[in-house]
N, C-alpha and C. Protein backbone atom coordinates (compact mmCIF):
# COMPACT_ATOMS: atom_id res chain seq x y z
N UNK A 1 -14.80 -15.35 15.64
CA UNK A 1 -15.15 -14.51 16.76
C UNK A 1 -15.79 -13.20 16.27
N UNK A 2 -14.70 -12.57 15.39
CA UNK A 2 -16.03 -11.20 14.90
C UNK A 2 -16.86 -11.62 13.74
N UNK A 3 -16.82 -12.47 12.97
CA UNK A 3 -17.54 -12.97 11.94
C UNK A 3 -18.96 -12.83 12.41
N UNK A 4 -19.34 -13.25 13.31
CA UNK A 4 -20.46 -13.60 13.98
C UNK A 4 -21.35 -12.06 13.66
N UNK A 5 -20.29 -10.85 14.45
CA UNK A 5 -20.61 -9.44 14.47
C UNK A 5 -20.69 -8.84 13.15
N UNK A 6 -19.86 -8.95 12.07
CA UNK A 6 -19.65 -8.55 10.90
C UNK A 6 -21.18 -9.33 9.67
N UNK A 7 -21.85 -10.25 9.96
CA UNK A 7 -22.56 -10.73 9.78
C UNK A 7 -23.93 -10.35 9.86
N UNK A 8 -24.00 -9.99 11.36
CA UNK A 8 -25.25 -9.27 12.37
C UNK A 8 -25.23 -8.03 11.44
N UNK A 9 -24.06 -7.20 11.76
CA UNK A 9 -24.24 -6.03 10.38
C UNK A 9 -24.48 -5.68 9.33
N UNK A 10 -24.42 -6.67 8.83
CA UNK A 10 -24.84 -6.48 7.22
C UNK A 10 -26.44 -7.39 7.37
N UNK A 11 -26.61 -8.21 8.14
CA UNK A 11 -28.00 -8.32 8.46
C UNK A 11 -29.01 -7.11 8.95
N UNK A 12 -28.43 -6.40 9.61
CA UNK A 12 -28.97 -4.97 10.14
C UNK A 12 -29.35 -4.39 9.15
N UNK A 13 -28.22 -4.19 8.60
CA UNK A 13 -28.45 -2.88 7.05
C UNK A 13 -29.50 -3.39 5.95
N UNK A 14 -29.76 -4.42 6.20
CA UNK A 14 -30.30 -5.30 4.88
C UNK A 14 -31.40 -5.04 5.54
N UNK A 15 -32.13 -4.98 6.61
CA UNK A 15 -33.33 -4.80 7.19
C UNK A 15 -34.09 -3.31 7.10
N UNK A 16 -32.77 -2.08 7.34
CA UNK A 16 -33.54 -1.13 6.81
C UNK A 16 -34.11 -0.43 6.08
N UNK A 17 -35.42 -0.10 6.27
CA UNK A 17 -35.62 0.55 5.16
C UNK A 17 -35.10 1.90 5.00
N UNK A 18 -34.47 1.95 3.13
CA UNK A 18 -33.93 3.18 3.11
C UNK A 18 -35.00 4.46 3.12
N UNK A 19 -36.12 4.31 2.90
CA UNK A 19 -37.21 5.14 1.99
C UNK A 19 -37.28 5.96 3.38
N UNK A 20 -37.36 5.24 4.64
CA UNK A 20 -37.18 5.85 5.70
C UNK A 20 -35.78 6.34 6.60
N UNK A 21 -35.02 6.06 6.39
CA UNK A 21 -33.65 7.07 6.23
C UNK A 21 -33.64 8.88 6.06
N UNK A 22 -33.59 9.59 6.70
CA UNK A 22 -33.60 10.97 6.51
C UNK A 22 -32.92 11.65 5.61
N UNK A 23 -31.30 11.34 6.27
CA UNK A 23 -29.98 12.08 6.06
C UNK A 23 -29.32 11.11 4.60
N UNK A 24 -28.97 11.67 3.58
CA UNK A 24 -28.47 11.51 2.29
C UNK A 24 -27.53 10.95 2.92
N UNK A 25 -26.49 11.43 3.67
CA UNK A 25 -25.17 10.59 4.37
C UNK A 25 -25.44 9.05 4.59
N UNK A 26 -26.32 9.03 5.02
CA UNK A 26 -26.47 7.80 5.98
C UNK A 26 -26.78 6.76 5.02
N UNK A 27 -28.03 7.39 4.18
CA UNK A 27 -28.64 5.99 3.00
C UNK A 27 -26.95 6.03 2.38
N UNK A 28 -26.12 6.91 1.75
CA UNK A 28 -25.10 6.81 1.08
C UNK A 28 -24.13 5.51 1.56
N UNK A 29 -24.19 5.92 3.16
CA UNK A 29 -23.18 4.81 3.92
C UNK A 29 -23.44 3.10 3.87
N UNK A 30 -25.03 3.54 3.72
CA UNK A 30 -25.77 1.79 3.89
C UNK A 30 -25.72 1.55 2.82
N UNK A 31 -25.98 1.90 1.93
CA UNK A 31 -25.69 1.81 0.35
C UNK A 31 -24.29 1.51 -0.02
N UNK A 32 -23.08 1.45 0.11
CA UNK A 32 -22.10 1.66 0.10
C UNK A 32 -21.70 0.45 0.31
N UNK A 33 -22.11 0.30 2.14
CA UNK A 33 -21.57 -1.06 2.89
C UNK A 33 -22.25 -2.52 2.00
N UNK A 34 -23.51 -2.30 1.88
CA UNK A 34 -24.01 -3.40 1.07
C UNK A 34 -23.76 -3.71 -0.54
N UNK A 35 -23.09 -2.48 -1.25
CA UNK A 35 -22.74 -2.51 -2.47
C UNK A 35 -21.39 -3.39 -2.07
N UNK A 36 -21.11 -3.07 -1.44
CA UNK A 36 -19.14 -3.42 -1.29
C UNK A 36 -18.81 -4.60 -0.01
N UNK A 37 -19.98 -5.15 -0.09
CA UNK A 37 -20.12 -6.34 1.29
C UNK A 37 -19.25 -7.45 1.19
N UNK A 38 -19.08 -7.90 0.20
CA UNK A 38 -17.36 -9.14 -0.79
C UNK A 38 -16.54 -8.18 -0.28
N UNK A 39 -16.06 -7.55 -0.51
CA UNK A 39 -14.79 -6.76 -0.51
C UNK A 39 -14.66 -6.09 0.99
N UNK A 40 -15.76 -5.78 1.88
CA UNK A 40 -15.20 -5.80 3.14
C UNK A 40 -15.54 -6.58 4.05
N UNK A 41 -15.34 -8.17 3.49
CA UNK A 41 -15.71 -8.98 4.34
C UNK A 41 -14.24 -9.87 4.03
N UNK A 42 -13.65 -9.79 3.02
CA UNK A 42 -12.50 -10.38 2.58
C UNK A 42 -11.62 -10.67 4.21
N UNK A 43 -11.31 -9.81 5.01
CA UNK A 43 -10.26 -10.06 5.93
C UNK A 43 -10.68 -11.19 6.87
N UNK A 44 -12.38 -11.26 6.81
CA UNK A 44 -12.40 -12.50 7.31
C UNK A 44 -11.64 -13.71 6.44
N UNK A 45 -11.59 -13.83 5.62
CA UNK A 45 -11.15 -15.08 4.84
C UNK A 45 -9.65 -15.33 4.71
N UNK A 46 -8.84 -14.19 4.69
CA UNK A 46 -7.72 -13.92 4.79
C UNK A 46 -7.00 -13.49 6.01
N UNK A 47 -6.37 -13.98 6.88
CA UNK A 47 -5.54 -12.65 7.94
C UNK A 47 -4.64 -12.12 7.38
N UNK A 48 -4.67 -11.93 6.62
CA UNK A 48 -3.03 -11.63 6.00
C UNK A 48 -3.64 -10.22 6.03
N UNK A 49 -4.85 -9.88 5.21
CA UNK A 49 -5.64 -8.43 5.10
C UNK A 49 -5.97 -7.47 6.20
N UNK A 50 -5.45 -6.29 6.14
CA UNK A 50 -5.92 -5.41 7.68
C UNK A 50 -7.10 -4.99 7.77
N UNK A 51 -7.58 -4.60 8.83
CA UNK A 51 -8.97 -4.55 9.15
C UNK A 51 -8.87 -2.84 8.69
N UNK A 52 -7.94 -2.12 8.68
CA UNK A 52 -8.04 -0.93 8.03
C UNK A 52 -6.87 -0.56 6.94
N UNK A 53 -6.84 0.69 6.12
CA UNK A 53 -5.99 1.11 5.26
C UNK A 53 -4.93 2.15 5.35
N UNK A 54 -4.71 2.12 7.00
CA UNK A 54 -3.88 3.20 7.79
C UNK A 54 -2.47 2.98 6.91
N UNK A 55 -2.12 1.59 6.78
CA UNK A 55 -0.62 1.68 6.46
C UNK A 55 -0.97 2.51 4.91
N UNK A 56 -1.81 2.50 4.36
CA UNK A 56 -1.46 2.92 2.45
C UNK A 56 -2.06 4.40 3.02
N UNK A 57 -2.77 5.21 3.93
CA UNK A 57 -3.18 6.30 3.94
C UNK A 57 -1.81 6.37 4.70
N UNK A 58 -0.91 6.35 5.08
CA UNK A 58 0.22 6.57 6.13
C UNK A 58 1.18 7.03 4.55
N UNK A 59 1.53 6.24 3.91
CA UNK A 59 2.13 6.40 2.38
C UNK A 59 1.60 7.27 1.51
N UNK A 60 0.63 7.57 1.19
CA UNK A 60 -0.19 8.37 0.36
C UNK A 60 0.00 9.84 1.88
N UNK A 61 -0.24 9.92 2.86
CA UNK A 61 0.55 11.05 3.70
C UNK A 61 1.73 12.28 3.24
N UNK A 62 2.97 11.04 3.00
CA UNK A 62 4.18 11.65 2.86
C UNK A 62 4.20 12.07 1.45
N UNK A 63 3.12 11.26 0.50
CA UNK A 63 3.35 11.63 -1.28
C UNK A 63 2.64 12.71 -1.12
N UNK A 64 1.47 13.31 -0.54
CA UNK A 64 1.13 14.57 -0.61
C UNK A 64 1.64 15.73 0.30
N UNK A 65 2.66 15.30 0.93
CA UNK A 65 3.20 16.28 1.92
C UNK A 65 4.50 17.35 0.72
N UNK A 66 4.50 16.07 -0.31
CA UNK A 66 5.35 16.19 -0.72
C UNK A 66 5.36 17.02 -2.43
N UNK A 67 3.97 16.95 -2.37
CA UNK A 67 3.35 17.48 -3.84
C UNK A 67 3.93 18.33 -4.29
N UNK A 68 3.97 20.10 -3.55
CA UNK A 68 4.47 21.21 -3.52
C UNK A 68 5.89 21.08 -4.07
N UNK A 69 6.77 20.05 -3.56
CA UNK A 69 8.33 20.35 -4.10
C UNK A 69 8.21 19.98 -5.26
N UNK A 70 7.37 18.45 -5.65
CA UNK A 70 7.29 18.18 -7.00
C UNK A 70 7.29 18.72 -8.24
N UNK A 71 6.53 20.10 -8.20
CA UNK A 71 6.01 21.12 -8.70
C UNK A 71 7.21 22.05 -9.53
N UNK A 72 9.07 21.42 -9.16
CA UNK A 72 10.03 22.01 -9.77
C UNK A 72 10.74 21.04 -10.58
N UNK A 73 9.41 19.73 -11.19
CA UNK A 73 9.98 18.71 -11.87
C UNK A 73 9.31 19.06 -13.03
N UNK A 74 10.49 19.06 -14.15
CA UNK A 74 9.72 20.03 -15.82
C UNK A 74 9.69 19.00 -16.42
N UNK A 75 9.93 18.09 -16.44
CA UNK A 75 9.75 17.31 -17.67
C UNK A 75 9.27 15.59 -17.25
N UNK A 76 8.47 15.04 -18.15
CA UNK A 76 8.12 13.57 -17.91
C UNK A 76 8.97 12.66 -17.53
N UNK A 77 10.66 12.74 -18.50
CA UNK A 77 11.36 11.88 -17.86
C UNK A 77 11.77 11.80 -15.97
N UNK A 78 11.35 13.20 -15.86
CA UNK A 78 12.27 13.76 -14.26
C UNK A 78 10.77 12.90 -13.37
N UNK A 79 9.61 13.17 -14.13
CA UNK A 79 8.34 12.92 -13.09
C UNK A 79 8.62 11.18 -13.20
N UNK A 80 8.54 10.67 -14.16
CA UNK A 80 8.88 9.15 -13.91
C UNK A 80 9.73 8.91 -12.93
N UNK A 81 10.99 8.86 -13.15
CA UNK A 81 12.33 9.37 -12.15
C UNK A 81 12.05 9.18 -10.71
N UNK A 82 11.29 9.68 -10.48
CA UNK A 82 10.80 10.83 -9.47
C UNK A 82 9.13 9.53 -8.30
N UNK A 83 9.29 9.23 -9.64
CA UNK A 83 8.19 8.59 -8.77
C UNK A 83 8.59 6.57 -8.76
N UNK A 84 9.60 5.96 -9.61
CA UNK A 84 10.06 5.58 -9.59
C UNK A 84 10.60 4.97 -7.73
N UNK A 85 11.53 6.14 -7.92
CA UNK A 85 12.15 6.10 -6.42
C UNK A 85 11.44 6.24 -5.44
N UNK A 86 10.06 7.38 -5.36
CA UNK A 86 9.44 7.25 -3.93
C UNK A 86 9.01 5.89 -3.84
N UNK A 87 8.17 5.10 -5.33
CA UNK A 87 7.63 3.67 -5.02
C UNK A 87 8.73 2.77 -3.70
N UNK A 88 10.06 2.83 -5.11
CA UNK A 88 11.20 2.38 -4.24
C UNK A 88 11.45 2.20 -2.71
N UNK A 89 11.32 3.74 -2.53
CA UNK A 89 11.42 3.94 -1.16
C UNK A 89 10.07 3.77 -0.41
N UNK A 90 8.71 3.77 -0.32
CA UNK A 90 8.00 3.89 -0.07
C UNK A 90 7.59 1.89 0.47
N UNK A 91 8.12 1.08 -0.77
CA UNK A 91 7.75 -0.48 -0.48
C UNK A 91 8.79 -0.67 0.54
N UNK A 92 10.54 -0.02 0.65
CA UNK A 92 11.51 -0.32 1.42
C UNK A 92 11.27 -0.33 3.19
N UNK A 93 10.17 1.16 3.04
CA UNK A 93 9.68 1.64 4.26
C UNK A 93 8.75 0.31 5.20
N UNK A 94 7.67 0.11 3.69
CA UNK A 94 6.49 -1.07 3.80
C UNK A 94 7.05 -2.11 4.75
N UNK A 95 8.90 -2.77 4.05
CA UNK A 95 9.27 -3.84 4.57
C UNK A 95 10.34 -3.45 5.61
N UNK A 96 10.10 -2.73 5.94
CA UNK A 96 10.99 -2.41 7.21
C UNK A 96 12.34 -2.62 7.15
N UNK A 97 12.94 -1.82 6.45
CA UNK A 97 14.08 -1.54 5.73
C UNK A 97 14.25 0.03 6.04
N UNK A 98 15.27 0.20 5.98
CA UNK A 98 16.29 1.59 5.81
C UNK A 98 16.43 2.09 4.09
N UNK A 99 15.41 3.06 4.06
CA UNK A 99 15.29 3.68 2.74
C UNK A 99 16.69 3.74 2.07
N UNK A 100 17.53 4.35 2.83
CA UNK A 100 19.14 4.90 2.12
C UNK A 100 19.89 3.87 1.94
N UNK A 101 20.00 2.86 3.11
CA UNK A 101 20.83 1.83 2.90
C UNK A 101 20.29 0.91 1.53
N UNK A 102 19.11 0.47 1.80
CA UNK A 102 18.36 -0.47 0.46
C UNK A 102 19.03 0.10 -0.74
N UNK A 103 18.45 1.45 -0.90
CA UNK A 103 19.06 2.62 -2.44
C UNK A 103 20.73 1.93 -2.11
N UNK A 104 21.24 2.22 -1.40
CA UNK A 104 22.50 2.18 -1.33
C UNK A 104 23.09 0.68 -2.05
N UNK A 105 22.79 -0.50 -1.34
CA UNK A 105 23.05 -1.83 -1.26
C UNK A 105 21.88 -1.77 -3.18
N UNK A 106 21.16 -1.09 -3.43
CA UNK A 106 20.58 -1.63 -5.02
C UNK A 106 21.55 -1.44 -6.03
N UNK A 107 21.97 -0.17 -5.36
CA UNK A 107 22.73 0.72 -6.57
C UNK A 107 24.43 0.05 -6.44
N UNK A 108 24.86 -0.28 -5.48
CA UNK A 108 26.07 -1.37 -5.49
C UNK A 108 26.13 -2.68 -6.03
N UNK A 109 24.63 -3.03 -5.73
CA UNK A 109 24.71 -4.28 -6.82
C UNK A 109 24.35 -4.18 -8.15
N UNK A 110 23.52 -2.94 -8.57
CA UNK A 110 23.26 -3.54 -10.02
C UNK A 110 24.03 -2.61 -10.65
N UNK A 111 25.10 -2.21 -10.04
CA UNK A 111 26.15 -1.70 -11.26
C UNK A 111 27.28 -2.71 -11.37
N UNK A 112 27.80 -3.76 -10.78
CA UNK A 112 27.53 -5.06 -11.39
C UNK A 112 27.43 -6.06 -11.77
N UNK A 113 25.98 -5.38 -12.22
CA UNK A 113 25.01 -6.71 -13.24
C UNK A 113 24.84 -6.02 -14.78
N UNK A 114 25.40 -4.56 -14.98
CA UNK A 114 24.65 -3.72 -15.73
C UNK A 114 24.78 -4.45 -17.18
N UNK A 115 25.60 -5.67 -17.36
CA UNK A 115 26.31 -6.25 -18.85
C UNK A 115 25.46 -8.11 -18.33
N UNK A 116 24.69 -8.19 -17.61
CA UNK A 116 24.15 -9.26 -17.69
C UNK A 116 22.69 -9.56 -18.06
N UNK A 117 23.26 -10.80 -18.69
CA UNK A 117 21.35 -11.57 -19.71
C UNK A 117 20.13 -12.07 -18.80
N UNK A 118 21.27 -12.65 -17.83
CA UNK A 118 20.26 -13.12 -16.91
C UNK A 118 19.95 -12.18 -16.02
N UNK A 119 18.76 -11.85 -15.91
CA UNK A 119 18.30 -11.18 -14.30
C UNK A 119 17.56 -11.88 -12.91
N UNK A 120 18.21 -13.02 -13.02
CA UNK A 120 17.22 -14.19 -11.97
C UNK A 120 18.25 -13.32 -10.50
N UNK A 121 19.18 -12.58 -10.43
CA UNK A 121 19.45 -11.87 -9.25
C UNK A 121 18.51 -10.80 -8.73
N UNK A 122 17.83 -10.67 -9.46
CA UNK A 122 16.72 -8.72 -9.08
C UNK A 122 15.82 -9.64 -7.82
N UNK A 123 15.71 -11.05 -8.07
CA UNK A 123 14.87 -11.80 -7.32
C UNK A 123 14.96 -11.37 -5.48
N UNK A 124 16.83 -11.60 -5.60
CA UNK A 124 17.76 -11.32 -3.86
C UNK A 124 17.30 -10.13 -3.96
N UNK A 125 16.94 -8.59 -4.36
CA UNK A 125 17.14 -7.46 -4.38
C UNK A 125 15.88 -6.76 -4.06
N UNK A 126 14.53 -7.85 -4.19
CA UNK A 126 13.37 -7.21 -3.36
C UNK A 126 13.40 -6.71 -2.20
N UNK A 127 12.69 -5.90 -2.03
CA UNK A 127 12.67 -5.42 -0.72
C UNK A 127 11.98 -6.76 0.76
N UNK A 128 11.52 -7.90 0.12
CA UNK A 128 11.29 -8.80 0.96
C UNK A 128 11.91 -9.94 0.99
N UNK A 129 13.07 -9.67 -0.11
CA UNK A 129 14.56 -10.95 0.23
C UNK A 129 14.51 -11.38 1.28
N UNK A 130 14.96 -12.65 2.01
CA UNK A 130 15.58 -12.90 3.09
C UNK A 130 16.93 -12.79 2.99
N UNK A 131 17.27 -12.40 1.44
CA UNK A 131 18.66 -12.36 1.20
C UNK A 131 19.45 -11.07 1.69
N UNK A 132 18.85 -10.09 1.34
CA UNK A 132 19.12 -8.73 1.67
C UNK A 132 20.19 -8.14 2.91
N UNK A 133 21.04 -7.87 2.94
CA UNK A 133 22.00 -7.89 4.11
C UNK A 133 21.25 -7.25 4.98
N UNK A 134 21.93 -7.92 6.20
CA UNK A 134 21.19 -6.72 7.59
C UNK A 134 21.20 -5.12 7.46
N UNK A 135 22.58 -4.57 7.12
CA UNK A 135 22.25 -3.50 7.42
C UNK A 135 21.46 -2.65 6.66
N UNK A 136 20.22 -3.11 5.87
CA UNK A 136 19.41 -2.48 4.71
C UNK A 136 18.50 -2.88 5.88
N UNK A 137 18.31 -3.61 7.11
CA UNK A 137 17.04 -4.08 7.90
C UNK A 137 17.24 -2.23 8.94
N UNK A 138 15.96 -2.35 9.78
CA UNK A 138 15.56 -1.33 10.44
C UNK A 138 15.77 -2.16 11.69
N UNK A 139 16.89 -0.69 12.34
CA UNK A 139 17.34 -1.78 13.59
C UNK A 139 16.44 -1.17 15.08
């Protein structure tokens, strides 16, 4: 159904000429769309892919809201640390999970596992388990 439209467009762009284009913006944009025409045509081939990048600009939001406090972390181990956990929390959010509870229910289970060889359990402990108890779900 939009294939048809998404098609027509990049047929459009392919027709103009840039030499006649005014505005630097604009050749930049047509230039752009036709450089990168595979890659934003992908969601046709896939639904799984969104037609925009709101959810990762929604995440990248709260990491720069958040820059300023960062700024009282001195050392590499603390910045790893540090970013570690927002990932953490940030994929928990992704899967519609309860940030605190998930941390909560990780940190109960892998203290323990902390003396085990096998790690085929970290598998239950994704944030997209079906295993995962309810109350780590967003009610």
């Amino acid at each position: 159904m939009i294939q048809p439209l998404v098609e027509a467009y990049f047929s459009w762009l392919k027709n103009i000429p840039l030499e006649s284009v005014a505005s630097t913006k604009t050749k930049s944009g047509i230039q752009y769309s036709l450089n990168h025409q595979t890659a934003l045509c992908v969601f046709l081939e896939d639904g799984e892919v969104p037609l925009d990048n709101n959810a990762t600009e929604g995440s990248l939001r709260s990491f720069c809201l958040h820059k300023h406090t960062w700024k009282l972390i001195d050392t590499v181990d603390g910045a790893k640390s540090s970013a570690i956990i927002y990932s953490i929390v940030e994929t928990a959010k992704a899967n519609h999970l309860n940030p605190f509870r998930y941390l909560e229910h990780l940190l109960d289970t892998l203290k323990d596992h902390q003396d085990d060889t096998d790690r085929s359990f970290i598998d239950d402990l994704l944030p997209w388990s079906p295993k995962l108890p309810g109350i780590c779900r967003v009610q």
